[in-house]
N, C-alpha and C. Protein backbone atom coordinates (compact mmCIF):
# COMPACT_ATOMS: atom_id res chain seq x y z
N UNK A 1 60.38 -6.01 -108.81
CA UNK A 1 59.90 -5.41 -107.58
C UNK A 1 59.43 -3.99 -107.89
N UNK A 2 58.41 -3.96 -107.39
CA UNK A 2 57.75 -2.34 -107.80
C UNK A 2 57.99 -1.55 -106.88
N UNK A 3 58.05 -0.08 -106.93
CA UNK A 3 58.69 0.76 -106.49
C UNK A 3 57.64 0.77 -105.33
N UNK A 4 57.88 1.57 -103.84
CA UNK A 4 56.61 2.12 -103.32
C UNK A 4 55.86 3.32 -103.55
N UNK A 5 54.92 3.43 -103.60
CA UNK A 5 53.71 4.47 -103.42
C UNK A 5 54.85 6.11 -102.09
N UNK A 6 54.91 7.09 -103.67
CA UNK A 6 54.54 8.12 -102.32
C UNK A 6 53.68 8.73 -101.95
N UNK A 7 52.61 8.85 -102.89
CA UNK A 7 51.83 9.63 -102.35
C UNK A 7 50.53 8.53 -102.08
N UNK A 8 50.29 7.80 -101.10
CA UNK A 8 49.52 7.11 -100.33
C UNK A 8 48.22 7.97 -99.78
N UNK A 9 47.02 7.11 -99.76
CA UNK A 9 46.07 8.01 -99.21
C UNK A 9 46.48 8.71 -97.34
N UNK A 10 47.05 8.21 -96.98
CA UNK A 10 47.49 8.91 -95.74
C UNK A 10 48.28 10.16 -96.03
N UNK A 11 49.34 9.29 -96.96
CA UNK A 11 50.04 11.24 -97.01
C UNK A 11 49.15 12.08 -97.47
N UNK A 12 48.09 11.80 -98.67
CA UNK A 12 47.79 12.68 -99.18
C UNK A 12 47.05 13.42 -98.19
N UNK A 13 45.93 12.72 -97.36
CA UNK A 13 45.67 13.25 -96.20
C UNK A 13 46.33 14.14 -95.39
N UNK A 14 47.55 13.62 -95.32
CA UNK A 14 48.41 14.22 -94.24
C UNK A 14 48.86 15.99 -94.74
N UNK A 15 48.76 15.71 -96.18
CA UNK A 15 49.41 17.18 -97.00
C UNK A 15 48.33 18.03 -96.65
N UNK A 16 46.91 17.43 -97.05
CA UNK A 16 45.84 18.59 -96.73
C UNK A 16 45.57 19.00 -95.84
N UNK A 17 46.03 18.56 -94.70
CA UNK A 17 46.03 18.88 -93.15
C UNK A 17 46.90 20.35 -93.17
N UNK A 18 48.15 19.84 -93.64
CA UNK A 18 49.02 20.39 -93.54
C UNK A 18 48.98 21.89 -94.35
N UNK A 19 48.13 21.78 -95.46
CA UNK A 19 48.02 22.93 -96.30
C UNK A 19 46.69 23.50 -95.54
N UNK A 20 45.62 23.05 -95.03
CA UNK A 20 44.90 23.85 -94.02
C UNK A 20 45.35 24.68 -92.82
N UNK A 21 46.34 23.88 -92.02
CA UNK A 21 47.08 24.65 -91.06
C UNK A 21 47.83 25.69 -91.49
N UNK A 22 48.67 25.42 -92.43
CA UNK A 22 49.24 26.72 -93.09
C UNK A 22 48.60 27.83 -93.40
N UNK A 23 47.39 27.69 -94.69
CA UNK A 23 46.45 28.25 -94.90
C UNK A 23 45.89 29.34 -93.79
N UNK A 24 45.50 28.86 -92.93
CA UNK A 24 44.96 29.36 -91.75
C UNK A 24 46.12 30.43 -91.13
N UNK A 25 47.57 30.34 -91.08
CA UNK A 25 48.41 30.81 -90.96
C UNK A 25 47.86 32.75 -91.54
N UNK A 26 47.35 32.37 -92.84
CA UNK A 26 47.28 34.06 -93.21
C UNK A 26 46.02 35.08 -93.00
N UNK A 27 45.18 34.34 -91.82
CA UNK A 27 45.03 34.89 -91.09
C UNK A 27 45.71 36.17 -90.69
N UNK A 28 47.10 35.62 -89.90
CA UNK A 28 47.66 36.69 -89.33
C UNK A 28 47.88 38.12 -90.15
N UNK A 29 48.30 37.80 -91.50
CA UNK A 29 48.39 38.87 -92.59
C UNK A 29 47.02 39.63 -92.58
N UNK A 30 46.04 39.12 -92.78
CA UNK A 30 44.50 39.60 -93.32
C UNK A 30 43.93 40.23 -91.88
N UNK A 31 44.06 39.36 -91.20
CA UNK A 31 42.55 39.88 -90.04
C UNK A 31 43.02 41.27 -89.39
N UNK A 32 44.23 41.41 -89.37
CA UNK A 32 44.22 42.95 -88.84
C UNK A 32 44.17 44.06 -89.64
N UNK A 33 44.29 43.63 -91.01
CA UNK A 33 43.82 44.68 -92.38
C UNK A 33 42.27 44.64 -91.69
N UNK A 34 41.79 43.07 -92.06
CA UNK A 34 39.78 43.89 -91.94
C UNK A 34 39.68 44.36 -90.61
N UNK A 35 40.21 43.99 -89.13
CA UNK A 35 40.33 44.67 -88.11
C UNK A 35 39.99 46.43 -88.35
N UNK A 36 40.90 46.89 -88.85
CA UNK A 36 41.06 48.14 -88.98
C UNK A 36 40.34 48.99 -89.64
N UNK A 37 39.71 48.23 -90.81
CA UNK A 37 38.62 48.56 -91.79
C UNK A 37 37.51 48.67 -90.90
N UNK A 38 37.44 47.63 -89.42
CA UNK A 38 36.11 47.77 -89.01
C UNK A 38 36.41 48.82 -87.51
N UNK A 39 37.54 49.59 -87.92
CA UNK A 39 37.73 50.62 -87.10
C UNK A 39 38.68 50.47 -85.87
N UNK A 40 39.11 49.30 -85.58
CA UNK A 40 39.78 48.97 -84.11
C UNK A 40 41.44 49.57 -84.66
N UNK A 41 41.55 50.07 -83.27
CA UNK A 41 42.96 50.75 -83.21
C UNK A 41 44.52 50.11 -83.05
N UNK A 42 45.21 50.03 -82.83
CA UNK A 42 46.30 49.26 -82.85
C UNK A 42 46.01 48.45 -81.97
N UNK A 43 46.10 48.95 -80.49
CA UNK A 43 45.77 48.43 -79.28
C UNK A 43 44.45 47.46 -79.30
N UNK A 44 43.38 47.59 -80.12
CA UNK A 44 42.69 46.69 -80.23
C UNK A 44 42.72 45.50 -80.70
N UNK A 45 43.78 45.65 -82.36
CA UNK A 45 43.97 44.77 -83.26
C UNK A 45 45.50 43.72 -82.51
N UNK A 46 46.13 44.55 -81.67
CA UNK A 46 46.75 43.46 -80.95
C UNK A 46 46.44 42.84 -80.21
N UNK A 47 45.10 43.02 -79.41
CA UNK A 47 44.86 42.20 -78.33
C UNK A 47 44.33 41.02 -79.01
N UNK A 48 43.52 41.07 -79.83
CA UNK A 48 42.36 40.41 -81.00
C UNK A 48 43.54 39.35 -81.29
N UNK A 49 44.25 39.63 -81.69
CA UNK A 49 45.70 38.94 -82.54
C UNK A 49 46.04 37.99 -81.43
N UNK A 50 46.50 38.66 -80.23
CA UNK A 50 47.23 37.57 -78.90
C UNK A 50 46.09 36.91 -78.47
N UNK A 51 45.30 36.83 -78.72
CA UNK A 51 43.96 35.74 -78.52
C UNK A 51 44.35 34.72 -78.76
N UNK A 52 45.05 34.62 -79.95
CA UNK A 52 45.75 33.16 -80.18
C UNK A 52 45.93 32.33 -79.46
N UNK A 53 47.38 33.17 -79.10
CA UNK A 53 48.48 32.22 -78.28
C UNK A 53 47.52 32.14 -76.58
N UNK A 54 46.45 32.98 -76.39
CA UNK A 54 45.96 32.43 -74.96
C UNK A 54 45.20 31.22 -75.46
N UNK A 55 44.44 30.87 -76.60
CA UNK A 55 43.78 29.79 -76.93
C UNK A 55 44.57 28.18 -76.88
N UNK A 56 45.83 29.21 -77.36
CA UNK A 56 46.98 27.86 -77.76
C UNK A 56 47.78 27.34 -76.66
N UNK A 57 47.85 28.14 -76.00
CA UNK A 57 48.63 28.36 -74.31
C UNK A 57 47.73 27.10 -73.96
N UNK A 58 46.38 27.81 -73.58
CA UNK A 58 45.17 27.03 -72.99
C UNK A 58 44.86 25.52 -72.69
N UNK A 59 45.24 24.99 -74.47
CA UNK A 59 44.92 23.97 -74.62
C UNK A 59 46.20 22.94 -74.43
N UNK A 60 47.37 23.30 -74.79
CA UNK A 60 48.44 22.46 -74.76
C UNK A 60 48.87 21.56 -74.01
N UNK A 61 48.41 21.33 -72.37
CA UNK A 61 48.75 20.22 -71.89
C UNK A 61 47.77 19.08 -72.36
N UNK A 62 46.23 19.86 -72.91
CA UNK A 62 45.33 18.57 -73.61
C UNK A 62 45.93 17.98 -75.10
N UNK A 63 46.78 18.83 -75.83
CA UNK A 63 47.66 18.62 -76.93
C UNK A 63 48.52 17.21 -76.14
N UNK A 64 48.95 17.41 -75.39
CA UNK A 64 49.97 16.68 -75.05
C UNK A 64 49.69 15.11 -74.34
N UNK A 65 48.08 15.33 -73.87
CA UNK A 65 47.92 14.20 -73.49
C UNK A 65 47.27 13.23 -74.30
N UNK A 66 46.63 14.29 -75.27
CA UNK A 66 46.05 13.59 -76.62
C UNK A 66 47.28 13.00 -77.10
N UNK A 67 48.02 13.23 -77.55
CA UNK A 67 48.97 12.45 -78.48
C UNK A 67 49.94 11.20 -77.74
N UNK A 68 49.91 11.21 -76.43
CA UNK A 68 50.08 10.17 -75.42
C UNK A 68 48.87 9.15 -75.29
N UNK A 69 47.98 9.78 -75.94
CA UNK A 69 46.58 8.46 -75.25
C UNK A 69 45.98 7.95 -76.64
N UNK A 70 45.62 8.99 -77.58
CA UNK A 70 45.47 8.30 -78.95
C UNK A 70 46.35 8.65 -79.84
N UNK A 71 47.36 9.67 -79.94
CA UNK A 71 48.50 9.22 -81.49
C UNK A 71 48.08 10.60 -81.46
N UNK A 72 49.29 10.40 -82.91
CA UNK A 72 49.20 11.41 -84.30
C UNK A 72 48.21 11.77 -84.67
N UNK A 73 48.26 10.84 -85.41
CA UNK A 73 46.49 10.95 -86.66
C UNK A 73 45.21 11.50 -86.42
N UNK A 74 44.80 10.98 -85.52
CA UNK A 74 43.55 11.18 -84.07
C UNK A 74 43.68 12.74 -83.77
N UNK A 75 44.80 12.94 -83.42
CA UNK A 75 44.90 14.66 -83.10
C UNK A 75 45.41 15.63 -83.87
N UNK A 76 46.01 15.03 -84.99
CA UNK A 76 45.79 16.00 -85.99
C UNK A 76 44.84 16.44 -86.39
N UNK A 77 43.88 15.09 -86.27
CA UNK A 77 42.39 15.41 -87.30
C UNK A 77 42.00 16.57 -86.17
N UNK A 78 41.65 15.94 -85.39
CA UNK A 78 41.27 17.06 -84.02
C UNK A 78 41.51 18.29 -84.33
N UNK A 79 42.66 19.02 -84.49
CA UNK A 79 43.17 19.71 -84.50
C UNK A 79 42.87 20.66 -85.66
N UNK A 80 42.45 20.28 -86.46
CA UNK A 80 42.40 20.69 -88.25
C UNK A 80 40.70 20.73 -87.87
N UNK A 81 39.77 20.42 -87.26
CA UNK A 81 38.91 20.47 -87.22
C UNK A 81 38.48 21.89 -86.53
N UNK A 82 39.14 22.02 -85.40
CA UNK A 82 39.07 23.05 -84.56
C UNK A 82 39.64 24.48 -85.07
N UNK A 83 40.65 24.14 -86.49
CA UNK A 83 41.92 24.98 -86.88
C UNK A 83 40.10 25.29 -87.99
N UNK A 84 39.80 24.56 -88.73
CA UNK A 84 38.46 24.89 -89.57
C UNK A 84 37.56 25.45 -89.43
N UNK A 85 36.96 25.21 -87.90
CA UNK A 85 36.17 25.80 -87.25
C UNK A 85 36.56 27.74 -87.39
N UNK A 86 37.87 27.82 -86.48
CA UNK A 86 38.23 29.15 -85.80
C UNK A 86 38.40 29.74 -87.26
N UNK A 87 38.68 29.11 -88.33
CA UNK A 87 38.97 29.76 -89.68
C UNK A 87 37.31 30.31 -90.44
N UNK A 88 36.93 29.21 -90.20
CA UNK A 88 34.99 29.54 -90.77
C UNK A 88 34.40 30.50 -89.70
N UNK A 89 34.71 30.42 -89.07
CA UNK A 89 33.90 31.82 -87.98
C UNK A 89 34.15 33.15 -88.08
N UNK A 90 35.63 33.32 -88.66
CA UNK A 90 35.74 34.67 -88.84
C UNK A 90 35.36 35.59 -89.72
N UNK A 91 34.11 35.04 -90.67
CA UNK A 91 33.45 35.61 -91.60
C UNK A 91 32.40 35.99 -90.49
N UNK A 92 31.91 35.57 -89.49
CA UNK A 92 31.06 36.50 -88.53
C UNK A 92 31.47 37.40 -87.45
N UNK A 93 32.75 37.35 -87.60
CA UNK A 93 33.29 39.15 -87.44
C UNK A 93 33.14 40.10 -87.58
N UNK A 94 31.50 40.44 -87.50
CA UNK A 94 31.45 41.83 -87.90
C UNK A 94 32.14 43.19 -87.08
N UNK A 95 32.31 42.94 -86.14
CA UNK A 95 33.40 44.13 -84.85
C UNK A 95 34.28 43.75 -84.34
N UNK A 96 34.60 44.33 -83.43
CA UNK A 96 35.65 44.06 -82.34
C UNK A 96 35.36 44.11 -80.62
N UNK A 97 33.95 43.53 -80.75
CA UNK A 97 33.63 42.79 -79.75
C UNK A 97 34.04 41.68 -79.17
N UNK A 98 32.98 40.51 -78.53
CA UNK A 98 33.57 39.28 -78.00
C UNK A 98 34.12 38.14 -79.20
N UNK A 99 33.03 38.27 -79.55
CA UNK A 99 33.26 37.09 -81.11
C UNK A 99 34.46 37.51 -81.40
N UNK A 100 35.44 38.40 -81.86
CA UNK A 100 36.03 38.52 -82.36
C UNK A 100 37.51 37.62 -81.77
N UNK A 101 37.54 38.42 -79.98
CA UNK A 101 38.44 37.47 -79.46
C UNK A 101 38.08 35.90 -79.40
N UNK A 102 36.87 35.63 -79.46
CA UNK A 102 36.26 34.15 -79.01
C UNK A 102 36.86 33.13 -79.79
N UNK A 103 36.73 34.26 -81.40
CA UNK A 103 37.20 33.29 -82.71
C UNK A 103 38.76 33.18 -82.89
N UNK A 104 39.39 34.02 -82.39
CA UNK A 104 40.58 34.33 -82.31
C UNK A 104 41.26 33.20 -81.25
N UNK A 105 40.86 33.02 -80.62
CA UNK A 105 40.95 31.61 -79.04
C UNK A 105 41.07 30.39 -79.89
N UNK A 106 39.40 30.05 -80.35
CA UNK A 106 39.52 28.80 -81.28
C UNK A 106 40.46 28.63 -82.15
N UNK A 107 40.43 29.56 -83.16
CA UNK A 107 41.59 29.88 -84.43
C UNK A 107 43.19 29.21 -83.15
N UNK A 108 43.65 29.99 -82.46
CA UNK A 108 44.95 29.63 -81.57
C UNK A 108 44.44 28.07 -81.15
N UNK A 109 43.58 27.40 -80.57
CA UNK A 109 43.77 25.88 -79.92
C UNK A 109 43.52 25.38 -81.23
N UNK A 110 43.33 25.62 -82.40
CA UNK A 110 43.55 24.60 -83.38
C UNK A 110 44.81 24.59 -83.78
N UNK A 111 45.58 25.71 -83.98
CA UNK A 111 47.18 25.56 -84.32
C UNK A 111 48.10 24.81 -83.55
N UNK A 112 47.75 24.72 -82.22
CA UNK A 112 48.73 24.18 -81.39
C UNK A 112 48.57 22.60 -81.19
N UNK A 113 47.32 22.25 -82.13
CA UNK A 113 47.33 20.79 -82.42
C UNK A 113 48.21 19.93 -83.40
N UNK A 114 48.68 20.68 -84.19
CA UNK A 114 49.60 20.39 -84.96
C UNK A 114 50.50 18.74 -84.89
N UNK A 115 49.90 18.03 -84.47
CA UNK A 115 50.76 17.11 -84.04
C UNK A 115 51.41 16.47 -85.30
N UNK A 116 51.52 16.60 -86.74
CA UNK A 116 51.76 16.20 -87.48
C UNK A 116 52.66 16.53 -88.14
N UNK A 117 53.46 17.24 -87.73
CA UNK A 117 54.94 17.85 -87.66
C UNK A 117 55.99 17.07 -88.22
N UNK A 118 56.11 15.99 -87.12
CA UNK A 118 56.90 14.78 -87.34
C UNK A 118 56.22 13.57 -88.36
N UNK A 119 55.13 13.35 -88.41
CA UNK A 119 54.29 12.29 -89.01
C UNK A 119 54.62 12.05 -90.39
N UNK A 120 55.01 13.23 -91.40
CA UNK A 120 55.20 12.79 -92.88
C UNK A 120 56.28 11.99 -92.98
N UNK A 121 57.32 11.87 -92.02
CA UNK A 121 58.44 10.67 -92.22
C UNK A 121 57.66 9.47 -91.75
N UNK A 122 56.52 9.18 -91.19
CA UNK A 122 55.70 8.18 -90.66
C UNK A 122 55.51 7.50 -92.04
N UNK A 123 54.95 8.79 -92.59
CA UNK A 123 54.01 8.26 -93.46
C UNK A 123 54.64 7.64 -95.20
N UNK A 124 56.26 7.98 -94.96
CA UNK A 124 56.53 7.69 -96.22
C UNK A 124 57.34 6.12 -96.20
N UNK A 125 57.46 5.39 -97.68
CA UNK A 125 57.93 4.53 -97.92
C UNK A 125 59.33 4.07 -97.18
N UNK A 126 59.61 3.11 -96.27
CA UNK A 126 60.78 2.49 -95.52
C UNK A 126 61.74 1.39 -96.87
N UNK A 127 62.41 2.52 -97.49
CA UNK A 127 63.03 1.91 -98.75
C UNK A 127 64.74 2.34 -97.90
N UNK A 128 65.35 1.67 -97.95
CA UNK A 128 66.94 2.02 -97.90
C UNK A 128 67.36 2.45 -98.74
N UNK A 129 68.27 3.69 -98.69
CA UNK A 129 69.07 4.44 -99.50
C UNK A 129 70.47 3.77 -100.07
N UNK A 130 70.30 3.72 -101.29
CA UNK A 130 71.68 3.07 -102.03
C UNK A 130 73.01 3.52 -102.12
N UNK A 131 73.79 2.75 -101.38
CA UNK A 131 75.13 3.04 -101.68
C UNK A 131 75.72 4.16 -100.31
């Protein structure tokens, strides 16, 4: 009897999701360094920052009904798409104008898609533990 597969094309999928969302995470470290470089003051670079969580706020009861109507998988991808998006836009940041919060919104409703939290025990081999 051959052993099972762990790393399956789903997990592997599932890891790169997972290392994008993270990824995207250092954001938080970086964007208020170039923030500041492009002159915005504390008070600016925090509002820019809580953009997030209004993006993420925003979207979460659609988080919630997504994963009630099509799954996991479906809204992870979703999610990593939108998390890609808000991540590729912030190279057109040149100020601390609208774009800046706009991208900052997107960047937040892609994190809170996350539905894949729970999914890597989905996704691994149903072998019983010995003994």
């Amino acid at each position: 009897m051959s052993e099972p597969r762990l790393f399956t094309r789903s997990f592997t999928l599932l890891f790169i999701a997972h290392f994008i969302h993270a990824f995207g995470f250092s954001s938080l470290f970086l964007l208020p360094l170039y923030l500041e470089h492009l002159g915005a003051n504390d008070t600016e670079i925090g509002a820019i920052m809580a953009a997030a969580g209004v993006g993420s706020l925003a979207v979460r009861p659609l988080v919630g009904w997504a994963l009630d109507t099509f799954g996991r998988k479906p809204t992870l991808v979703v999610g990593t798409i939108v998390l890609v998006i808000g991540l590729a836009l912030v190279v057109f940041v040149k100020d601390t104008g609208a774009f800046a919060y706009i991208d900052r919104i997107i960047f937040g409703a892609g994190t809170c898609w996350d539905a894949g939290a729970p999914t890597p025990g989905d996704e691994l081999p149903n072998v019983e533990s010995g003994g």
